[in-house]
C-alpha atoms as a PDB file:
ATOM      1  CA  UNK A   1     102.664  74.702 117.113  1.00  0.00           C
ATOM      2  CA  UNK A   2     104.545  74.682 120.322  1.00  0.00           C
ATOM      3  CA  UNK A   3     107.217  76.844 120.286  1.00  0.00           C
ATOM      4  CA  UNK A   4     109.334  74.636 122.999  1.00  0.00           C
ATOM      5  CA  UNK A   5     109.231  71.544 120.900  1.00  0.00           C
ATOM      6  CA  UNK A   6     110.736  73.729 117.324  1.00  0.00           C
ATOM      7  CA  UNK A   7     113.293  74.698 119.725  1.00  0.00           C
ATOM      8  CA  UNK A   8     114.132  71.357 121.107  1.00  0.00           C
ATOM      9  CA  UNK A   9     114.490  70.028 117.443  1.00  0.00           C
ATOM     10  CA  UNK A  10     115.478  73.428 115.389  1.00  0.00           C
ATOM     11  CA  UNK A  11     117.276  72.535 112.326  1.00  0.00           C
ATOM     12  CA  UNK A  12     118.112  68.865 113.795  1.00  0.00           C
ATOM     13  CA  UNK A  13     120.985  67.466 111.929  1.00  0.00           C
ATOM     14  CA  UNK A  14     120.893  63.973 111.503  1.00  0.00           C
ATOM     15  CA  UNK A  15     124.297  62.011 110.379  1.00  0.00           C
ATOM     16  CA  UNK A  16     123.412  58.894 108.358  1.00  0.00           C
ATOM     17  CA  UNK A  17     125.999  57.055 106.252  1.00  0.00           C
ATOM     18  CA  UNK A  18     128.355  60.157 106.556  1.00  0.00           C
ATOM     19  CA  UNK A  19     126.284  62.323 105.096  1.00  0.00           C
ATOM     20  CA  UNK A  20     125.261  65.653 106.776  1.00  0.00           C
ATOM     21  CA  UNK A  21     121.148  66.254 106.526  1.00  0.00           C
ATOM     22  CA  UNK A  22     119.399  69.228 107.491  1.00  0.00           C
ATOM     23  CA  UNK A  23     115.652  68.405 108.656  1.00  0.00           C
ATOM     24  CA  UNK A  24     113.800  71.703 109.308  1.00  0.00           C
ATOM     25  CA  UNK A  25     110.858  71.790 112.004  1.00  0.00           C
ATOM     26  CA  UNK A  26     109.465  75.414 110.930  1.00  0.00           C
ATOM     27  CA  UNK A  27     109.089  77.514 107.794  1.00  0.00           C
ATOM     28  CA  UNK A  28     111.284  80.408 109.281  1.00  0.00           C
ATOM     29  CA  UNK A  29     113.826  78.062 109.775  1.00  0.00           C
ATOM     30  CA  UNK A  30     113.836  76.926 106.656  1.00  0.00           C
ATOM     31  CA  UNK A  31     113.391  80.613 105.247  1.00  0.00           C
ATOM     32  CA  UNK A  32     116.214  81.921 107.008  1.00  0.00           C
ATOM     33  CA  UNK A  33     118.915  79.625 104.942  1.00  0.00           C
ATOM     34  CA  UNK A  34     117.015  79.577 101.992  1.00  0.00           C
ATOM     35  CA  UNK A  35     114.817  82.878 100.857  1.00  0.00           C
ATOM     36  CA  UNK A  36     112.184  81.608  98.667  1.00  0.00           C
ATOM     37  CA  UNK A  37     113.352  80.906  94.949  1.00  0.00           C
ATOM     38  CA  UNK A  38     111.558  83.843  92.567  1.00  0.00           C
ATOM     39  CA  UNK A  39     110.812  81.013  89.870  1.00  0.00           C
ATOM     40  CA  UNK A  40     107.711  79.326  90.270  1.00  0.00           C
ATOM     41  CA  UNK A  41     107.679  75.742  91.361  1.00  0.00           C
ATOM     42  CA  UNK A  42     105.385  73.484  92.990  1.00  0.00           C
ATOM     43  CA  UNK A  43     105.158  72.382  96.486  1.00  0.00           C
ATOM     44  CA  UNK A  44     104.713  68.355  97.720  1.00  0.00           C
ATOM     45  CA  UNK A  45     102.731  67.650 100.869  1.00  0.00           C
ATOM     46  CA  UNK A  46     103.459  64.241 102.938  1.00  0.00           C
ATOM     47  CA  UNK A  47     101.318  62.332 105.018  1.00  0.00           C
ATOM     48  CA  UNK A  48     103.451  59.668 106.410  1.00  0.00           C
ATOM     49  CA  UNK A  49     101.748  56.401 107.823  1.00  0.00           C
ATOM     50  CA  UNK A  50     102.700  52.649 108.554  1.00  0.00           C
ATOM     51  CA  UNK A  51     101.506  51.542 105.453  1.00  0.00           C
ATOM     52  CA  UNK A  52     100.746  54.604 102.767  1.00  0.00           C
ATOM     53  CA  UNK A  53     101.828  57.985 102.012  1.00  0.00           C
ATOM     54  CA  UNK A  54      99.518  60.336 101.474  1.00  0.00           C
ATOM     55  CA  UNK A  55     100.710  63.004  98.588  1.00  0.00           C
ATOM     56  CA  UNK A  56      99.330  66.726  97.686  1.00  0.00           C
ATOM     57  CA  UNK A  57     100.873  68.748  95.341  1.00  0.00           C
ATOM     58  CA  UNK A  58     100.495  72.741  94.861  1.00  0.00           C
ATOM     59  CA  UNK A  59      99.794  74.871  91.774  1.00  0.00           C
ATOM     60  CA  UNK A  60     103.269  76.525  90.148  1.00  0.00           C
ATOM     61  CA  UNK A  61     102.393  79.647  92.472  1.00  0.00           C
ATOM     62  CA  UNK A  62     102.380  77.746  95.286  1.00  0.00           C
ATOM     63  CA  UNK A  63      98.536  78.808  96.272  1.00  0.00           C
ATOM     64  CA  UNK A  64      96.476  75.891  96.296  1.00  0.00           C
ATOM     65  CA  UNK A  65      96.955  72.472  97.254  1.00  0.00           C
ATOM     66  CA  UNK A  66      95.523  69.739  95.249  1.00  0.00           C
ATOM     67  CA  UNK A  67      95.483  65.806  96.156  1.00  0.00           C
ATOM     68  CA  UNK A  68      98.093  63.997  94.218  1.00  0.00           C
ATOM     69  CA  UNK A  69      97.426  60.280  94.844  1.00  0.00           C
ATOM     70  CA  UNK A  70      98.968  57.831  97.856  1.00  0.00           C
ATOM     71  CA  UNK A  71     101.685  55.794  97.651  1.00  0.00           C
ATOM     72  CA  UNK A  72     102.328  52.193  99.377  1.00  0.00           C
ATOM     73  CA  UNK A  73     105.430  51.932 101.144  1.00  0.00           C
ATOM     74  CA  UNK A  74     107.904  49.444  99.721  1.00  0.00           C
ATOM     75  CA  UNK A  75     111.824  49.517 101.017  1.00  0.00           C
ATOM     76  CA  UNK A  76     113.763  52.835 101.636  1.00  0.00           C
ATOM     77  CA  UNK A  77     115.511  52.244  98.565  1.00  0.00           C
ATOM     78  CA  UNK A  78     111.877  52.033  96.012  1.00  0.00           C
ATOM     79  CA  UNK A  79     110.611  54.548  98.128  1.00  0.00           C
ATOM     80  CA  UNK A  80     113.608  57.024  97.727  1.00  0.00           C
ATOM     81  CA  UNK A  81     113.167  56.258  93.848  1.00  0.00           C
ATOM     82  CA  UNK A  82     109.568  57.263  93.740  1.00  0.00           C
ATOM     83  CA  UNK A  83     109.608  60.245  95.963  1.00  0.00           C
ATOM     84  CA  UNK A  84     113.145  60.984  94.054  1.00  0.00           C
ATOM     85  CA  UNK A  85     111.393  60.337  90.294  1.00  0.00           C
ATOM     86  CA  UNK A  86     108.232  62.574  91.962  1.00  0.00           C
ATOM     87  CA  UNK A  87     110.298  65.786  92.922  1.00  0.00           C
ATOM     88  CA  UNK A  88     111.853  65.349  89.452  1.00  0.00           C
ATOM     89  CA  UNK A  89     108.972  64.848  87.346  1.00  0.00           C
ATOM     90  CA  UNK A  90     107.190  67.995  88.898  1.00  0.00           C
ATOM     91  CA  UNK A  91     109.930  70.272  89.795  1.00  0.00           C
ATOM     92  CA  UNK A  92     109.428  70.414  93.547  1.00  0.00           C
ATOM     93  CA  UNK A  93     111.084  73.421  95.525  1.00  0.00           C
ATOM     94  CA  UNK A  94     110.817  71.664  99.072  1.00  0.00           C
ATOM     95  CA  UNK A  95     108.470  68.964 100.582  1.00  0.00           C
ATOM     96  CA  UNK A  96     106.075  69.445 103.573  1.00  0.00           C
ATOM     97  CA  UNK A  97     105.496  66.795 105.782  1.00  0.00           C
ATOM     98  CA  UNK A  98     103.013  66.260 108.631  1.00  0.00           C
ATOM     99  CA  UNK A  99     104.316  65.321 112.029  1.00  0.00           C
ATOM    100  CA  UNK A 100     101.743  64.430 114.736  1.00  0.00           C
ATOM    101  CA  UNK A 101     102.855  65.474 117.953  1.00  0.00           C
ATOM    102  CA  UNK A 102     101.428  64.889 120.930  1.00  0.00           C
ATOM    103  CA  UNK A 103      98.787  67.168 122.799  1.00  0.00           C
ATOM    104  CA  UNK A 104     100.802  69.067 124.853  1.00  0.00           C
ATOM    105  CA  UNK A 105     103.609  69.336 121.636  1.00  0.00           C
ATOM    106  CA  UNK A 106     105.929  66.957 122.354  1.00  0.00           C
ATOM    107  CA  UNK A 107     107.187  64.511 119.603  1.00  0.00           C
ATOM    108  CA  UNK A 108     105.024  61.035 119.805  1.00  0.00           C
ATOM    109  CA  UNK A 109     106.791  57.919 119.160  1.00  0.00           C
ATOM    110  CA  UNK A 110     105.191  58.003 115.539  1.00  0.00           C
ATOM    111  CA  UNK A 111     106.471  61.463 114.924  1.00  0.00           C
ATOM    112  CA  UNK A 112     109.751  59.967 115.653  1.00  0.00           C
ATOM    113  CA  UNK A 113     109.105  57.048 112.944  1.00  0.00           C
ATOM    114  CA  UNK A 114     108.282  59.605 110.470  1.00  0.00           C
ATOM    115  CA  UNK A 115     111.268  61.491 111.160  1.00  0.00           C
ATOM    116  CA  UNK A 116     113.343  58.516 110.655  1.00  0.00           C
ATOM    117  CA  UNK A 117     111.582  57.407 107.417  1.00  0.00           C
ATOM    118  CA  UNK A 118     111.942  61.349 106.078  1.00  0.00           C
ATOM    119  CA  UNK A 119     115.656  61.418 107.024  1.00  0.00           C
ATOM    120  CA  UNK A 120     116.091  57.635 104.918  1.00  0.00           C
ATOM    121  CA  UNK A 121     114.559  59.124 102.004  1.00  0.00           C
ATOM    122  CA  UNK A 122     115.885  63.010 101.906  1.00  0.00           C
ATOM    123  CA  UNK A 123     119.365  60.660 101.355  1.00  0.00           C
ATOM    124  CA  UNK A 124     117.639  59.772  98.340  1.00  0.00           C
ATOM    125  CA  UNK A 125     116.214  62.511  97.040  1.00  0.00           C
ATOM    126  CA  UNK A 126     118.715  65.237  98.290  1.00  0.00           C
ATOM    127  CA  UNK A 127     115.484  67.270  98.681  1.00  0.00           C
ATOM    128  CA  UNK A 128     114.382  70.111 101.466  1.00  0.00           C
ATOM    129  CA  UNK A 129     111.942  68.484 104.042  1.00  0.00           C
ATOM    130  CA  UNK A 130     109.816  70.744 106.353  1.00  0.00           C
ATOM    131  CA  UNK A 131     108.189  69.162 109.196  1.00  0.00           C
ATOM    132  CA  UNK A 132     104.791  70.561 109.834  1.00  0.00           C
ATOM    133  CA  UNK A 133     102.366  69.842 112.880  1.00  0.00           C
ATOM    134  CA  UNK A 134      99.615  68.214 111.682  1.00  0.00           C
ATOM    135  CA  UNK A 135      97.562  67.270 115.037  1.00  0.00           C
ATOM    136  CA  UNK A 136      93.929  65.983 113.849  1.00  0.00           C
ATOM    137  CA  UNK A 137      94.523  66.937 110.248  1.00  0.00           C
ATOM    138  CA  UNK A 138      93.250  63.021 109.336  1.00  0.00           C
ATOM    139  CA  UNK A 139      90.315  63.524 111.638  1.00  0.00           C
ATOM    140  CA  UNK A 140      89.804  66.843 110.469  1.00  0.00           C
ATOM    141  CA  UNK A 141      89.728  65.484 107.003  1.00  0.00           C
ATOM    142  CA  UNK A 142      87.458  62.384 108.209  1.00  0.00           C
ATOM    143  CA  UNK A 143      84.671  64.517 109.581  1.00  0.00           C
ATOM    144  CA  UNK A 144      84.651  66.383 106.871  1.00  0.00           C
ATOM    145  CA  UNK A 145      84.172  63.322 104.309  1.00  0.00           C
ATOM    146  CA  UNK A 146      81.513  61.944 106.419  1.00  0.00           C
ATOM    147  CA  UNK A 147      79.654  65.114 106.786  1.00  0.00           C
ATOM    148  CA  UNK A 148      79.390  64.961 103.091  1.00  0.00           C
ATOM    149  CA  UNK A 149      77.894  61.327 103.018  1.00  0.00           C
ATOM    150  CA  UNK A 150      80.882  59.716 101.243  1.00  0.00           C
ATOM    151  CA  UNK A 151      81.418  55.953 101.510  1.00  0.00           C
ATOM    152  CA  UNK A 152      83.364  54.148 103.991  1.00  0.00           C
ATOM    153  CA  UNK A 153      85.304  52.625 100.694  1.00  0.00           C
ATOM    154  CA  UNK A 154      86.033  55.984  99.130  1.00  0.00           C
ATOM    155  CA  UNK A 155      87.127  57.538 102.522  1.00  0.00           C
ATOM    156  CA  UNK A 156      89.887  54.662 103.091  1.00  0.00           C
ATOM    157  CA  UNK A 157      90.968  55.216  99.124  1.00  0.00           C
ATOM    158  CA  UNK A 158      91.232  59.211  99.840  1.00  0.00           C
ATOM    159  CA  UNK A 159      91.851  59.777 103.723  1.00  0.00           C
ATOM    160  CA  UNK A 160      96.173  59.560 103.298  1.00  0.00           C
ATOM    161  CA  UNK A 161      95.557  61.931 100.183  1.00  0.00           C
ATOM    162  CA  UNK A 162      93.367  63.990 101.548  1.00  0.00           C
ATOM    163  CA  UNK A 163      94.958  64.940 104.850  1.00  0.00           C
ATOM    164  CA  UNK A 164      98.458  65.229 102.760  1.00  0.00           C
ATOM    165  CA  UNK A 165      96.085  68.395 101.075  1.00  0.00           C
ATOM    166  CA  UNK A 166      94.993  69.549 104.361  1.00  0.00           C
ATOM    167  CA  UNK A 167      98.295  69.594 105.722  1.00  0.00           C
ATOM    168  CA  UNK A 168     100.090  71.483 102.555  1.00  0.00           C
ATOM    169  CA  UNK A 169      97.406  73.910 102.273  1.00  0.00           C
ATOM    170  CA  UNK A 170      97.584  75.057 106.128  1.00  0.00           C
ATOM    171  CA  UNK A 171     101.762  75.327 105.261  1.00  0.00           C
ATOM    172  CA  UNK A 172     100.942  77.350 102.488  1.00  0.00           C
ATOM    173  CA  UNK A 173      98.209  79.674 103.965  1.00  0.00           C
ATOM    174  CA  UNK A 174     101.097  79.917 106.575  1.00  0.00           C
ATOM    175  CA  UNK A 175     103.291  81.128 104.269  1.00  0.00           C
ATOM    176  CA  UNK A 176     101.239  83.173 102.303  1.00  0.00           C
ATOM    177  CA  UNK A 177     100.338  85.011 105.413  1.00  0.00           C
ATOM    178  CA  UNK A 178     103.988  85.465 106.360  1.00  0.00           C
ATOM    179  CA  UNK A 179     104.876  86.985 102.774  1.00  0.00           C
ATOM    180  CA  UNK A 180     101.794  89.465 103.369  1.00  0.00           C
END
């Protein structure tokens, strides 16, 4: 992650129908207002695209990250009820989401998309979003699918789902690391 681009965008605040939202671009941002809760609680991964969202969910100790299914993108308001009803159902502390940057770390014109679509739906859900940089994660995910023979039909069905995993599991390793 390049450290110029977290400090362009550290804890961005974006002002949306006069409501305050804090969107944090690194785990020790986030960490720093908000020491991590000593009850167990899962973890939701994001992989935002045009068309589907890719989720990943972690075990209750926040270890392992599992895919969760993807969901097709409706309106802001159906979306902010799923991803709302989601968090609920399965007690979610905060939400990682992948942000593709650019190669040389600044924000690409889809990161900016996603950013928008995240800061819609955290007026929704109220929740704690994390951006985290998830350059090649999909392709990184791809290669690994078709190194292991699998379909061109199962890879489109799995790909969002799969790099959502990707992407929560290198967050968690991350923090994991950090806590050690």
């Amino acid at each position: 992650m390049r450290a110029d681009y977290f400090r362009l965008y550290r804890n961005q605040r974006l002002l949306s129908r006069s409501i305050l939202l804090t969107i944090y671009f690194h785990f020790n941002d986030y960490l720093s207002e908000h020491p991590l809760p000593s009850q167990r609680g899962r973890i939701l991964g994001l992989d935002v695209g045009d068309k589907y969202v890719g989720t990943s969910l972690s075990d209750e100790r926040a270890v392992i990250a599992s895919p969760y299914d993807y969901y097709q993108r409706k309106s802001f308001q159906k979306d902010g009820a799923y991803f709302s009803k989601l968090m609920g159902d399965y007690k979610i502390l905060f939400v990682i989401v992948g942000l593709p940057l650019n190669l040389n770390g600044s924000v690409s014109r889809k990161a900016e998309d996603i950013i928008g679509f995240i800061g819609r739906i955290q007026e929704v859900t109220r929740g704690d979003f994390i951006f985290w940089d998830e350059r090649f994660s999909t392709l990184a995910v791809e290669r690994a699918m078709l190194e292991h023979d699998i379909s061109r039909k199962k890879r489109e069905n799995n790909i969002d789902k799969l790099a959502a995993t990707y992407i929560l599991q290198g967050a968690l390793d991350y923090l994991k690391n950090r806590q050690s």
